[in-house]
Protein backbone atom coordinates (compact mmCIF):
# COMPACT_ATOMS: atom_id res chain seq x y z
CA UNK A 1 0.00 0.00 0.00
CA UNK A 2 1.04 3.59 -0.93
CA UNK A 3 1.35 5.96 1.96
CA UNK A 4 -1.66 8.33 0.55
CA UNK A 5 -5.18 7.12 -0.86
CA UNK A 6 -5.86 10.05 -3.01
CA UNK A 7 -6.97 8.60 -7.03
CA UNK A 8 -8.61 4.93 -7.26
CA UNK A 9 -6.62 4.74 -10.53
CA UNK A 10 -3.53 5.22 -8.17
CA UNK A 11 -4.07 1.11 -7.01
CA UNK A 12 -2.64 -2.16 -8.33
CA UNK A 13 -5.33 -4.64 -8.52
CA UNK A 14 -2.93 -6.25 -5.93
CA UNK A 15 -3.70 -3.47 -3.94
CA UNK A 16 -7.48 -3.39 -4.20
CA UNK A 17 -7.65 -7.21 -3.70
CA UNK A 18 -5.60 -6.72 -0.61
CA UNK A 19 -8.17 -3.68 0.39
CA UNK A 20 -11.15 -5.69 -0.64
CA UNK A 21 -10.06 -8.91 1.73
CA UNK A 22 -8.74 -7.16 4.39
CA UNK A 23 -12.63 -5.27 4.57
CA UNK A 24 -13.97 -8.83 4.94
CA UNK A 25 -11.95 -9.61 8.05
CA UNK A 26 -13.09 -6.31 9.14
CA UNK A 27 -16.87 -7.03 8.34
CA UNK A 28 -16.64 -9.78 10.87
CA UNK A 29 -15.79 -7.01 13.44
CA UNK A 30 -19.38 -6.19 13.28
CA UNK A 31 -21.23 -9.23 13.90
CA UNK A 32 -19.65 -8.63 17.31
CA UNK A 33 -21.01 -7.73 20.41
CA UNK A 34 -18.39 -5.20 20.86
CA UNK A 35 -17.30 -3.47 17.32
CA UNK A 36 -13.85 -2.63 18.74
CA UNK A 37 -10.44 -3.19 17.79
CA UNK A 38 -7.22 -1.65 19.58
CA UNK A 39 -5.01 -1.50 16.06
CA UNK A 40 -4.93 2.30 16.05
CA UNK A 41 -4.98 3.20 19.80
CA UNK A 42 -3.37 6.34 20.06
CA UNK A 43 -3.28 7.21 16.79
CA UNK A 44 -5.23 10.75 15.86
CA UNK A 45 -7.10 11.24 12.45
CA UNK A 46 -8.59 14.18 11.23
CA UNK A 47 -12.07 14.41 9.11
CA UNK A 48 -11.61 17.93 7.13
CA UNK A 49 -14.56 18.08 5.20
CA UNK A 50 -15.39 21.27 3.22
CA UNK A 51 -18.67 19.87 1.52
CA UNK A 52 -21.98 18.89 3.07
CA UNK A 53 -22.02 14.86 3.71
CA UNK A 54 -23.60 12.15 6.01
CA UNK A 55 -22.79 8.85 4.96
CA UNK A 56 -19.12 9.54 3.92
CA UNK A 57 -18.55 11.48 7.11
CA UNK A 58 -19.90 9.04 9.58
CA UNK A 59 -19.00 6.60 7.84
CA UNK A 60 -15.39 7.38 8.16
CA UNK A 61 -16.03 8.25 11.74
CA UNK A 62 -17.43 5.01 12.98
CA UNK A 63 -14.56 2.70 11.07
CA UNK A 64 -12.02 4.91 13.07
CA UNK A 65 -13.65 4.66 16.44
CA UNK A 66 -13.83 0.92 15.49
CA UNK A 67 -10.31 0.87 15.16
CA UNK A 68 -9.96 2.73 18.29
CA UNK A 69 -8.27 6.01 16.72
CA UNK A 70 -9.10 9.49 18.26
CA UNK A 71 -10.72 11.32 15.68
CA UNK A 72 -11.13 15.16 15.27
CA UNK A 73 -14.25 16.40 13.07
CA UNK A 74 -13.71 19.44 11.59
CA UNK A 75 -16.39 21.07 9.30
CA UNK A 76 -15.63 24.50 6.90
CA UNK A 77 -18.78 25.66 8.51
CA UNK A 78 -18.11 27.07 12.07
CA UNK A 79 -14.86 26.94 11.50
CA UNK A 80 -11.93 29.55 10.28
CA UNK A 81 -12.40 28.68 6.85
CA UNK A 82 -14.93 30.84 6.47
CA UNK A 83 -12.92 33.67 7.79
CA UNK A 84 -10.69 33.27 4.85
CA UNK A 85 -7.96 30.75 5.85
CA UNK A 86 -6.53 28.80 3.08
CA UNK A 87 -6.26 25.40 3.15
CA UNK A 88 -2.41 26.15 3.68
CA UNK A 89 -3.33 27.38 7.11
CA UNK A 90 -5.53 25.04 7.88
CA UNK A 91 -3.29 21.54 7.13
CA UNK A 92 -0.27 23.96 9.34
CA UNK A 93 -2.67 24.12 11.95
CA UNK A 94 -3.32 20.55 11.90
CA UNK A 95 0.24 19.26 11.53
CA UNK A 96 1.07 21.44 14.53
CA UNK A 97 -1.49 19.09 16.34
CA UNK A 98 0.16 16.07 15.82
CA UNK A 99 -2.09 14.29 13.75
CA UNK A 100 -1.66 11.33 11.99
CA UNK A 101 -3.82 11.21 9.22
CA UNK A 102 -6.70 13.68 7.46
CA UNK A 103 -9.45 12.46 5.72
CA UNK A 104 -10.39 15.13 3.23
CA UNK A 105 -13.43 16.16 1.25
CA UNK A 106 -13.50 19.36 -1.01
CA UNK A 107 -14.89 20.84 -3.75
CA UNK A 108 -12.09 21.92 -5.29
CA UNK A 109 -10.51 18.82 -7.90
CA UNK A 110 -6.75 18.05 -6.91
CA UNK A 111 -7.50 19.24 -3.07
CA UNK A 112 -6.25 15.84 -1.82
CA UNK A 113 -3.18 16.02 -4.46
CA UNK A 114 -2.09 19.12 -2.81
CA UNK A 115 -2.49 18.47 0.57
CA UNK A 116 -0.39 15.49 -0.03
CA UNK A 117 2.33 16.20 -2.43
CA UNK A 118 2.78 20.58 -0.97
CA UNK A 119 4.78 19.09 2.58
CA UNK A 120 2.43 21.89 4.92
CA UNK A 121 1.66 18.16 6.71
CA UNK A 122 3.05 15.10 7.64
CA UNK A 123 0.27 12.73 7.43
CA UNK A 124 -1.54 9.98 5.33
CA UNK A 125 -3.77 11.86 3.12
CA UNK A 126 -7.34 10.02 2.41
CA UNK A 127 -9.71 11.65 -0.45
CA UNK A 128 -12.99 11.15 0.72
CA UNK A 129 -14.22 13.12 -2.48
CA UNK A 130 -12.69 15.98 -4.48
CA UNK A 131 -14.99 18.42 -6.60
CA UNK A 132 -15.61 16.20 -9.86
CA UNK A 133 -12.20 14.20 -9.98
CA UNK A 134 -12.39 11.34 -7.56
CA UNK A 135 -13.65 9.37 -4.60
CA UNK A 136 -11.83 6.57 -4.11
CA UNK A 137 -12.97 4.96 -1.00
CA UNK A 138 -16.72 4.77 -2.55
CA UNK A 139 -14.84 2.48 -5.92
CA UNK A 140 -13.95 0.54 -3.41
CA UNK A 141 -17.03 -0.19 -1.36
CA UNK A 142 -19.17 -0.52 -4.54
CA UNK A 143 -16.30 -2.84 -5.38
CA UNK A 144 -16.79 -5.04 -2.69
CA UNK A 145 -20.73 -5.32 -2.64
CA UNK A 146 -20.29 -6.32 -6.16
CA UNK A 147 -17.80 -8.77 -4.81
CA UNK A 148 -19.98 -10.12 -2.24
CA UNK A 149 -23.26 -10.33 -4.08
CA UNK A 150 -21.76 -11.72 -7.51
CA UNK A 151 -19.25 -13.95 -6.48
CA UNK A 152 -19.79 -14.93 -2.54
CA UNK A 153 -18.58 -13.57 0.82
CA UNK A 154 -16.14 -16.34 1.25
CA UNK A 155 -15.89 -17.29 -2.60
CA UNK A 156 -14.45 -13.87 -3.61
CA UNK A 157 -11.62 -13.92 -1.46
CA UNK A 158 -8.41 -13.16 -3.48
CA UNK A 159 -10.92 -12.79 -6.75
CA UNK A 160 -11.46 -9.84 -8.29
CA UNK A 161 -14.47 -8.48 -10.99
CA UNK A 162 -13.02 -10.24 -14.30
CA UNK A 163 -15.50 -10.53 -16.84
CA UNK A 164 -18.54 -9.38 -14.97
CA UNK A 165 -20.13 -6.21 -16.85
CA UNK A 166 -21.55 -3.35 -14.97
CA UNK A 167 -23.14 -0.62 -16.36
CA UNK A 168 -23.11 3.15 -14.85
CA UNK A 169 -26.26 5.17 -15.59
CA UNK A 170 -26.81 9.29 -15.06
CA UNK A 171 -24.63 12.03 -14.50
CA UNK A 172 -21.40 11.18 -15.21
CA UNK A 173 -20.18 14.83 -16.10
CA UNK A 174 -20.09 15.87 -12.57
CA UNK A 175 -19.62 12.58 -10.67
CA UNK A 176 -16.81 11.42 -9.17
CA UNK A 177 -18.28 8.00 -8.41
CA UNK A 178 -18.26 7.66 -11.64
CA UNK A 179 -14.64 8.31 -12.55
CA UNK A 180 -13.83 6.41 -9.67
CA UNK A 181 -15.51 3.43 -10.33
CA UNK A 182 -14.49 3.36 -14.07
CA UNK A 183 -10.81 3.44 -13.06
CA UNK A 184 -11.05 0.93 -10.14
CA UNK A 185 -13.58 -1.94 -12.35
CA UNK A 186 -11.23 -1.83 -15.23
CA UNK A 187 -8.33 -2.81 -12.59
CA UNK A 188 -10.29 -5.68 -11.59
CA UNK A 189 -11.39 -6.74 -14.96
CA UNK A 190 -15.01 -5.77 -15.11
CA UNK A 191 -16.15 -4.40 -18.42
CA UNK A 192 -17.82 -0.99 -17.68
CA UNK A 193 -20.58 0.86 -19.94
CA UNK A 194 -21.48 4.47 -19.23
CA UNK A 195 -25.14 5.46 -20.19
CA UNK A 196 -26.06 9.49 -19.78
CA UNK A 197 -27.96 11.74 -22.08
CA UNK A 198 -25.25 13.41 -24.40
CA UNK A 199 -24.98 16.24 -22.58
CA UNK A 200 -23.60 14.85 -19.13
CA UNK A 201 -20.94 12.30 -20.98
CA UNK A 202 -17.66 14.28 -20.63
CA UNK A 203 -15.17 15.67 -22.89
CA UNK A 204 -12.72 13.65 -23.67
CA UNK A 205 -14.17 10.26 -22.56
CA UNK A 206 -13.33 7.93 -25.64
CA UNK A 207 -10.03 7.96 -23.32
CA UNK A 208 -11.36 6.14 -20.82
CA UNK A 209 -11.48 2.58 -20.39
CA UNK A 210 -14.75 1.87 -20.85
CA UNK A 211 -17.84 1.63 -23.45
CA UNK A 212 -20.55 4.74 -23.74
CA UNK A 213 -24.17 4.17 -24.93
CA UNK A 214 -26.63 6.36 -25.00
CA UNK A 215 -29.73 3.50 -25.07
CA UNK A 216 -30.55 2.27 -20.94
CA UNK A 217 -32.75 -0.27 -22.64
CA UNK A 218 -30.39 -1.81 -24.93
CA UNK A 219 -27.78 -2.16 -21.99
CA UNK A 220 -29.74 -3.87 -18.84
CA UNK A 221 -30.36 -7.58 -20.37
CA UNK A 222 -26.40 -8.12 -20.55
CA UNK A 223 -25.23 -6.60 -17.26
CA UNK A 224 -24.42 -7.68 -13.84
CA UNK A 225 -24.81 -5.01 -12.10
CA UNK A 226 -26.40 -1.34 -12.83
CA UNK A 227 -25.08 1.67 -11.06
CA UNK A 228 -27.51 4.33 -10.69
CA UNK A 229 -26.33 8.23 -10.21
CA UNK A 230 -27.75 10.74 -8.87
CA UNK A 231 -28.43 14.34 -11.21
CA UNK A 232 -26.08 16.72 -9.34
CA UNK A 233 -27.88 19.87 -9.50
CA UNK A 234 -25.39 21.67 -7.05
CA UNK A 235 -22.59 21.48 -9.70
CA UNK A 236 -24.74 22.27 -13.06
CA UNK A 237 -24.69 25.81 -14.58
CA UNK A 238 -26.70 25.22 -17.63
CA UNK A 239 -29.74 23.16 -18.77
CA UNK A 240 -28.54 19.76 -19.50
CA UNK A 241 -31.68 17.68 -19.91
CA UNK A 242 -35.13 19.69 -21.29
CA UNK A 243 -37.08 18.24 -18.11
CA UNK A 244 -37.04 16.02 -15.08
CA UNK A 245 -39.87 13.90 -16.62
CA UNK A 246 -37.90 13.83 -19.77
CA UNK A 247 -35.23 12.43 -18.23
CA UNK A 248 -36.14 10.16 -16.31
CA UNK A 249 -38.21 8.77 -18.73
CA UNK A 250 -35.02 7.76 -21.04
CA UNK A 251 -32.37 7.05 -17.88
CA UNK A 252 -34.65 6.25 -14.87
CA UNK A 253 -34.81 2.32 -13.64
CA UNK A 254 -38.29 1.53 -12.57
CA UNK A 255 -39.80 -2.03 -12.46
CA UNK A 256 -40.33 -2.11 -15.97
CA UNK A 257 -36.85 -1.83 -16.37
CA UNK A 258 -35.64 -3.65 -14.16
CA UNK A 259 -37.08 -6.68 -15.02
CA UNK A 260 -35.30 -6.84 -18.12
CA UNK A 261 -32.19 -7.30 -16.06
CA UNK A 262 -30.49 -10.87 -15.60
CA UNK A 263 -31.53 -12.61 -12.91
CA UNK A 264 -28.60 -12.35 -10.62
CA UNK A 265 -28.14 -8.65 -11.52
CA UNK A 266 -28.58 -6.04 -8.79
CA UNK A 267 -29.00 -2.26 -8.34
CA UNK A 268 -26.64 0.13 -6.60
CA UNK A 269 -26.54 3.42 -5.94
CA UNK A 270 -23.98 5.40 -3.89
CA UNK A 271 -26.28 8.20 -2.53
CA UNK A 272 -28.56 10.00 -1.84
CA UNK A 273 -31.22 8.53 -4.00
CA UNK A 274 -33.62 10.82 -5.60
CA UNK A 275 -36.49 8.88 -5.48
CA UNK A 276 -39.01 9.30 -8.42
CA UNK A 277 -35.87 10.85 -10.72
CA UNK A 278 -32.74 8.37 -11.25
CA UNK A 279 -34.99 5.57 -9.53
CA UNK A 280 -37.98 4.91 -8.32
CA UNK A 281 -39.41 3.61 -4.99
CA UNK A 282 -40.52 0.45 -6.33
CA UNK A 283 -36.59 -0.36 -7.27
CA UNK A 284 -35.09 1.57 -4.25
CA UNK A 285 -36.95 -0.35 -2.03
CA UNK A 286 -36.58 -4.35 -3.39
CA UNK A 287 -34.11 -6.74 -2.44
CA UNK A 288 -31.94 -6.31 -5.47
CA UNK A 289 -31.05 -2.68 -4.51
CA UNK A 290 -28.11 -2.52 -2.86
CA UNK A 291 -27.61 0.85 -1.27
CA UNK A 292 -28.45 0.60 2.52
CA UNK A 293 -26.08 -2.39 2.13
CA UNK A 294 -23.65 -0.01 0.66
CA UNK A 295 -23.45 1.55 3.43
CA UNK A 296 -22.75 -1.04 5.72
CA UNK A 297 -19.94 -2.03 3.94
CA UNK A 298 -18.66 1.32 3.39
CA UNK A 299 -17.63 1.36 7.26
CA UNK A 300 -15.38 -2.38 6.90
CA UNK A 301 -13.37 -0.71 3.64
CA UNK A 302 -12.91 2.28 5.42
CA UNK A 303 -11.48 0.25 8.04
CA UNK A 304 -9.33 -1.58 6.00
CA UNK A 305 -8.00 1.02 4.38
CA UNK A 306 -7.17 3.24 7.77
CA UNK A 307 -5.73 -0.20 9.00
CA UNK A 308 -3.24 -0.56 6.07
CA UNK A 309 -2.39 2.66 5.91
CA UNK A 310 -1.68 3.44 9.04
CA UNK A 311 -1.16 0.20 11.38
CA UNK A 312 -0.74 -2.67 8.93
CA UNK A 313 2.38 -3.78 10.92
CA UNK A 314 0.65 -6.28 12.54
CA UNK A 315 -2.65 -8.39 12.75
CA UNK A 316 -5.68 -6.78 11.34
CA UNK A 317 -7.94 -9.05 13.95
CA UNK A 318 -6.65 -9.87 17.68
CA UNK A 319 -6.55 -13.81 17.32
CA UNK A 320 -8.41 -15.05 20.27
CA UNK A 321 -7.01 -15.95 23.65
CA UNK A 322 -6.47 -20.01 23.84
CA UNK A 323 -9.11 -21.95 25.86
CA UNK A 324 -8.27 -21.80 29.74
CA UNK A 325 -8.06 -25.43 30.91
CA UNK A 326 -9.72 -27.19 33.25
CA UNK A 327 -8.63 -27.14 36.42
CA UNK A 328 -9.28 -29.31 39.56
CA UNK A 329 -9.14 -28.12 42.68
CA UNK A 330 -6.93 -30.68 44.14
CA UNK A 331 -4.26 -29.98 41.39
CA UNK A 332 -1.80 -28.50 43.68
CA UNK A 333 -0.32 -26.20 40.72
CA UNK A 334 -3.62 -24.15 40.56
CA UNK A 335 -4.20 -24.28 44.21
CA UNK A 336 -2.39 -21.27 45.73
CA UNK A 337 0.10 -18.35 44.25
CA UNK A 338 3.74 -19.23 44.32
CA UNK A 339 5.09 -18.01 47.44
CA UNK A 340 2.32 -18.15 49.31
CA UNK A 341 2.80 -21.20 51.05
CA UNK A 342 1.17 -21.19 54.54
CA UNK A 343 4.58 -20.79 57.43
């Protein structure tokens, strides 16, 4: 593992096997009665977010109380930031602190980069989502539900996506998930199809390693799995689409459509789900949509990858304590403390 997590196309698929397995060991953390490990006790990470977020932020948050870390929150709102002070003064502030690592959302693309690669800190640097560029941790989470619901919990250890085809629907102009994924699938062999309206494919994406289609219909009988985005209305500055209804009429999944998917296909979505738009509550809400589940396991890859990057010098799970045998009292070796021997 690299010392920074800042671009999914940054990993081996070495790496994201490793990422994906070690999650699954982490997983079983939560079938627990207590969800607690001690691999980063005493460690201190930072969650700088500049954007608005509640899954990514918490959970980030809960994976490194679950590891034990102490974690700062720090939010642009409230804080300095909105006094004026750069991101410069900000990471100086934080490296004065002593922390080990910052977990970073922004809405500026290349945030991360900088943060890592300028030397104002020394600390692991984790993008939890820059502007339109990147969010790796969310490749990897979708990654792993694919993982788990293709191939097996146990089955897909050391296996990655080859050959299964996965098709990304919406707003791929302004998404990161989607950049994200694209890089991180075609790593682990998945075949990747983009649909969007014209208008929302980017510039420049014939680079990419995937297929682009413009026809949801034609697409859903020969995937495995359909990604649904959400219509990012916060980043848009000009009319994209002539209306909602319009849209979602050519790239929504409803029940119509999604019963010309295979069998074994299932829905994702990485949040939040405009119901009605992108997808509607018949879909949201049936067993082949995966997004609460998403969610769950968004907490066990965030552990894993806090764990490698920061304590992977020894085991990611205490093994338990051997069985304490049975003892009878008359066995004088268990019957008093050495030295204790009545005078």
């Amino acid at each position: 593992m690299q010392r920074h997590l800042i671009s999914a196309a940054d990993l081996t698929r070495d790496d994201a096997v490793l990422i994906l397995d070690t999650a699954e060991e982490m997983a079983r953390v939560a079938d627990r009665p207590i969800k607690k490990l001690p691999t980063l006790r005493g460690r201190t990470i930072v969650n700088l977010f500049f954007e608005d977020s509640t899954r990514t932020r918490i959970s980030f948050e809960a994976a490194e109380k679950r590891l034990s870390a102490d974690v700062i929150n720090f939010t642009a709102k409230g804080s300095s930031v909105s006094k004026g002070e750069s991101l410069k003064d900000t990471a100086q502030t934080l490296e004065a602190m002593g922390v080990d690592a910052v977990v970073i959302r922004h809405g500026a693309s290349g945030a991360p980069y900088r943060l890592a690669n300028s030397g104002w800190i020394d600390a692991a640097v984790i993008n939890a989502g820059d502007g339109t560029h990147q969010h790796p941790t969310q490749a990897l989470l979708d990654a792993f539900t694919m993982r788990r619901r293709l191939i097996g919990r146990d089955a897909g250890l050391g296996q990655d996506l080859s050959g299964r085809r996965i098709t990304v629907v919406g707003d791929v102009l302004h998404s990161r998930v989607a950049r994200s994924n694209v890089d991180l699938l075609h790593t682990l062999g998945a075949e990747v199809t983009l649909v969007a309206p014209p208008t929302l494919v980017p510039v420049g994406v014939e680079s990419w390693p995937c297929e682009v289609s413009y026809d949801l219909d034609s697409t859903l009988p020969k995937c495995d799995a359909v990604m649904m985005l959400r219509v990012q209305r916060e980043r848009m500055n000009a009319a994209f689409f002539p209306t909602e209804r319009e849209y979602s009429r050519r790239y929504g999944l409803d029940g119509d459509r999604m019963a010309k998917l295979p069998g074994h296909a299932i829905v994702m979505h990485p949040g939040p789900m405009v119901r009605g738009m992108e997808i509607t509550a018949e879909v949201a809400d049936s067993d082949r949509c995966t997004a609460v589940e998403q969610v769950s396991n968004g907490v066990s890859i965030r552990m894993a990858v806090l764990y490698l990057l920061l304590g992977g010098n020894e085991p990611a799970l205490t093994h338990a304590r051997p069985p304490v045998s049975h003892r009878h009292p008359s066995d004088e070796r268990f019957a008093r403390p050495s030295g204790s021997e009545e005078k």
